[in-house]
N, C-alpha and C. Protein backbone atom coordinates (compact mmCIF):
# COMPACT_ATOMS: atom_id res chain seq x y z
N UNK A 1 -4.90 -23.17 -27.04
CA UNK A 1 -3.78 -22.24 -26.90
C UNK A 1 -4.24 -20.87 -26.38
N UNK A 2 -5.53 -20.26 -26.53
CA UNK A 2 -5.94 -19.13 -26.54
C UNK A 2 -6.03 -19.21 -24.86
N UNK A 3 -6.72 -20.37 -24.38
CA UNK A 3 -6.88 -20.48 -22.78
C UNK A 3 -5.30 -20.11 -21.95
N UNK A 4 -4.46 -20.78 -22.56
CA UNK A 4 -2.84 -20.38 -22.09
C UNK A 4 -2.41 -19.42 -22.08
N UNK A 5 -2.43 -18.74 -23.30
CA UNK A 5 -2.43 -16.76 -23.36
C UNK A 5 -3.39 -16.20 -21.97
N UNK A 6 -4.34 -16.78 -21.84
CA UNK A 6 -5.22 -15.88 -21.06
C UNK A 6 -4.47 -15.64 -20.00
N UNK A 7 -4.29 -17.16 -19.51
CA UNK A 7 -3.89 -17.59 -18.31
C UNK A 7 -2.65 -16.51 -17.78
N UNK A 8 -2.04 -16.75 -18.81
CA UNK A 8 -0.52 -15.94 -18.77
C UNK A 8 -0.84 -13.99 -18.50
N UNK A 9 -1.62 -13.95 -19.70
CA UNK A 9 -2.45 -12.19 -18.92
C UNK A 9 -2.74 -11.96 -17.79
N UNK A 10 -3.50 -13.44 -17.20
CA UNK A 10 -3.93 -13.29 -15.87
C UNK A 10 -3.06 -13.49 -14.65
N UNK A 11 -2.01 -14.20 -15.35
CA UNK A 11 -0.46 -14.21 -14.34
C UNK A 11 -0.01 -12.59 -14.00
N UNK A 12 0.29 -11.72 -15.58
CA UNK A 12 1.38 -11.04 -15.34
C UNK A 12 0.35 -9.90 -14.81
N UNK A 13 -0.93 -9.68 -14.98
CA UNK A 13 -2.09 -8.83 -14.46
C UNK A 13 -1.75 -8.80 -12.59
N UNK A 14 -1.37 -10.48 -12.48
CA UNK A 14 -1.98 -10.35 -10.75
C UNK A 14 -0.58 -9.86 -10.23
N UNK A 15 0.59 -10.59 -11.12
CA UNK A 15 2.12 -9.78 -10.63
C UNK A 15 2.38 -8.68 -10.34
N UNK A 16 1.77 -8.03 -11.30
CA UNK A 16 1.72 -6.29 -11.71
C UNK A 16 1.08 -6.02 -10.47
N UNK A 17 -0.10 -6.58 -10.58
CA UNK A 17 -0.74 -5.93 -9.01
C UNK A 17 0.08 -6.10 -7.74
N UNK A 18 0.52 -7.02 -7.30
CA UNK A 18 1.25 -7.47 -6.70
C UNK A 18 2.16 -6.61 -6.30
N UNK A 19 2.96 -6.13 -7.49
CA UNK A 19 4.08 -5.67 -7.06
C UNK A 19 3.83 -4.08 -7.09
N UNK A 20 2.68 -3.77 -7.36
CA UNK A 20 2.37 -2.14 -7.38
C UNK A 20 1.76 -2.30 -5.64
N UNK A 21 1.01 -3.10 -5.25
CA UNK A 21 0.83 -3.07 -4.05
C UNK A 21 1.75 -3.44 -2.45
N UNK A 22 2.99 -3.92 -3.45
CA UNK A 22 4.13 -4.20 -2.36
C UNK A 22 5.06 -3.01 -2.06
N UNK A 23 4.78 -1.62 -3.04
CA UNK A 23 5.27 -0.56 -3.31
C UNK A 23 4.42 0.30 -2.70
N UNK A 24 3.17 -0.06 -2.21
CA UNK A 24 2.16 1.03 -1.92
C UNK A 24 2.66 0.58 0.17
N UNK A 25 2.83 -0.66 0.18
CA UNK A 25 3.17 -0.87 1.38
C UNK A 25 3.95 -0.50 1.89
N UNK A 26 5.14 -0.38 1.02
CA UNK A 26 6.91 0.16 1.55
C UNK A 26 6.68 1.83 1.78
N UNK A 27 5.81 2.44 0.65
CA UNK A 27 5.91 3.70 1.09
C UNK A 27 4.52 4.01 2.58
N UNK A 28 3.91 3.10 2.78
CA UNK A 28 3.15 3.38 3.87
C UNK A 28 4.11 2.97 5.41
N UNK A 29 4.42 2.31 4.85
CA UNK A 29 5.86 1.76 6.46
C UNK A 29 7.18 3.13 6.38
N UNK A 30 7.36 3.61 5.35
CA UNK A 30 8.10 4.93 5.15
C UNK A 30 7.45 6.04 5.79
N UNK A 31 6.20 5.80 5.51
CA UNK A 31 5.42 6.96 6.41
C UNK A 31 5.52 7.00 7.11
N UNK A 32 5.13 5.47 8.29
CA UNK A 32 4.96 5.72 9.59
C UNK A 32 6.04 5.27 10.27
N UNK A 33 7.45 5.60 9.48
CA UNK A 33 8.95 5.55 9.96
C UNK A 33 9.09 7.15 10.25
N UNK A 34 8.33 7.69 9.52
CA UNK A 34 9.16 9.18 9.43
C UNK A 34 8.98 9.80 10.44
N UNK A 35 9.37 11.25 10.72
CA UNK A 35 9.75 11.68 12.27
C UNK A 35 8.42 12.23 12.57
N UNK A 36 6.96 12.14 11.61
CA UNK A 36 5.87 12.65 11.95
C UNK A 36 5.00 11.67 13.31
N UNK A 37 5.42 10.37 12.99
CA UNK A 37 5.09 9.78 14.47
C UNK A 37 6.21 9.06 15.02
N UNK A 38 7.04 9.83 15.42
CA UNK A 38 8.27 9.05 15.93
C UNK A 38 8.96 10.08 16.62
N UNK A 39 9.55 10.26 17.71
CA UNK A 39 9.61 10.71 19.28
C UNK A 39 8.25 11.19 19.87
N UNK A 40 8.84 12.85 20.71
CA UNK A 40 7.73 13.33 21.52
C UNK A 40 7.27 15.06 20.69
N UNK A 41 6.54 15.33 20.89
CA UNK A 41 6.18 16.81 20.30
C UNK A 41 7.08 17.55 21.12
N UNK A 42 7.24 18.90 21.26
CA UNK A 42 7.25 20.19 22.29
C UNK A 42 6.30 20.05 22.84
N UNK A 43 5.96 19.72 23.18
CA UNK A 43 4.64 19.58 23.93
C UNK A 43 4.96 18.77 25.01
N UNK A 44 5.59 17.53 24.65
CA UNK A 44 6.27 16.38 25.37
C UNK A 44 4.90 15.17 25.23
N UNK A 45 3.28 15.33 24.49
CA UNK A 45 3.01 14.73 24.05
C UNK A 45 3.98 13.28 22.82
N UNK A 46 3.19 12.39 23.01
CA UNK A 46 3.81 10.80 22.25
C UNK A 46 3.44 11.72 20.29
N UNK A 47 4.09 11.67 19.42
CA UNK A 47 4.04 11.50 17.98
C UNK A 47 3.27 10.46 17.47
N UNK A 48 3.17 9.08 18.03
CA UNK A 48 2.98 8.17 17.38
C UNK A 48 1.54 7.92 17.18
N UNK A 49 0.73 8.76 17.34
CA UNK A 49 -0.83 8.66 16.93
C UNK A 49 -1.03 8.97 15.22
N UNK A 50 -1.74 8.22 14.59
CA UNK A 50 -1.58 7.90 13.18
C UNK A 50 -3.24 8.57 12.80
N UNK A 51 -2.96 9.16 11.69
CA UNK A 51 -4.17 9.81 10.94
C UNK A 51 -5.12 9.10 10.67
N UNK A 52 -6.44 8.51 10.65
CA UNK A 52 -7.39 7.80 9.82
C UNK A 52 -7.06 7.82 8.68
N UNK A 53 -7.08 9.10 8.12
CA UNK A 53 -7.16 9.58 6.25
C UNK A 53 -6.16 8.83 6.09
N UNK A 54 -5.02 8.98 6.71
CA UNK A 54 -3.82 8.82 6.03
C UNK A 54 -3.79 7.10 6.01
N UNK A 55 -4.24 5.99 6.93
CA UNK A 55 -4.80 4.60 6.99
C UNK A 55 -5.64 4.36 5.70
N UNK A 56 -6.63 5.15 6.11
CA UNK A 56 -7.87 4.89 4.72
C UNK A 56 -7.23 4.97 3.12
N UNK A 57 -6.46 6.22 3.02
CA UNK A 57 -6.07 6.66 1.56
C UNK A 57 -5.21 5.33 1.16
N UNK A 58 -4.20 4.84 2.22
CA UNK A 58 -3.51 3.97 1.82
C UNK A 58 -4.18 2.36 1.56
N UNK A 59 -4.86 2.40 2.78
CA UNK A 59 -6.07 0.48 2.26
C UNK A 59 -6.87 0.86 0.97
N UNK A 60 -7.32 2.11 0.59
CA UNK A 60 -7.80 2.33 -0.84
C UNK A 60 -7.03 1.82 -1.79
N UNK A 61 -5.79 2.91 -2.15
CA UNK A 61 -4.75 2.27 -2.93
C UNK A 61 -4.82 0.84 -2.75
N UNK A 62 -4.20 0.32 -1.84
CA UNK A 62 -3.91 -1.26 -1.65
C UNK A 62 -5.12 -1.44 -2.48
N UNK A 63 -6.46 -1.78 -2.38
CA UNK A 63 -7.16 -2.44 -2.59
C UNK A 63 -7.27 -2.32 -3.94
N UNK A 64 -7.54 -1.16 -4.32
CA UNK A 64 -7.70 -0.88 -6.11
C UNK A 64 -6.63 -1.45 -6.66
N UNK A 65 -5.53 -1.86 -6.06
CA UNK A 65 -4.12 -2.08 -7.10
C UNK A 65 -4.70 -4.02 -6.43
N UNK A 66 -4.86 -4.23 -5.50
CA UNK A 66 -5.34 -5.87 -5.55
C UNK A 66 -6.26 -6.30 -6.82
N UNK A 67 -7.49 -5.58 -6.99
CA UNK A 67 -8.31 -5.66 -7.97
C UNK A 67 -8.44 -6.01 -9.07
N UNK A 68 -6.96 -5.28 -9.69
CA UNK A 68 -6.74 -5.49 -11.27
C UNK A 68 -7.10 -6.55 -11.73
N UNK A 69 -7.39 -7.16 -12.89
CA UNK A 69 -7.78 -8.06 -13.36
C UNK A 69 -9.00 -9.08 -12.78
N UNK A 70 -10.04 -8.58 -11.84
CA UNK A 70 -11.34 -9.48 -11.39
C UNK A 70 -12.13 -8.94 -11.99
């Protein structure tokens, strides 16, 4: 019985992750919806060039919230 409990920790552990990382995704697609890369500058330069940091900070998150429970 104790193996079944586990099992079940290790269900609602990977859900949790799961769904904290399906939340880290929506607000990263929110990001790169918003008007910071989307038309042209004054400049008449393209917007749509995307930060590293702002890539990196977010595959961090993702990854630490994949992790939980290994």
């Amino acid at each position: 019985m104790n193996y079944i409990h586990q099992l079940r920790q290790n269900i609602e552990l990977r859900n949790s992750a799961i769904a904290h990382a399906q939340v880290s995704i929506n607000r990263m697609m929110a990001h790169l919806a918003s008007e910071k890369f989307t038309g042209t500058d004054s400049d008449g330069d393209r917007k749509d060039w995307i930060s590293t940091g702002d890539v990196v900070r977010f595959l961090q998150d993702l990854r630490s919230e994949l992790q939980v429970g290994e």
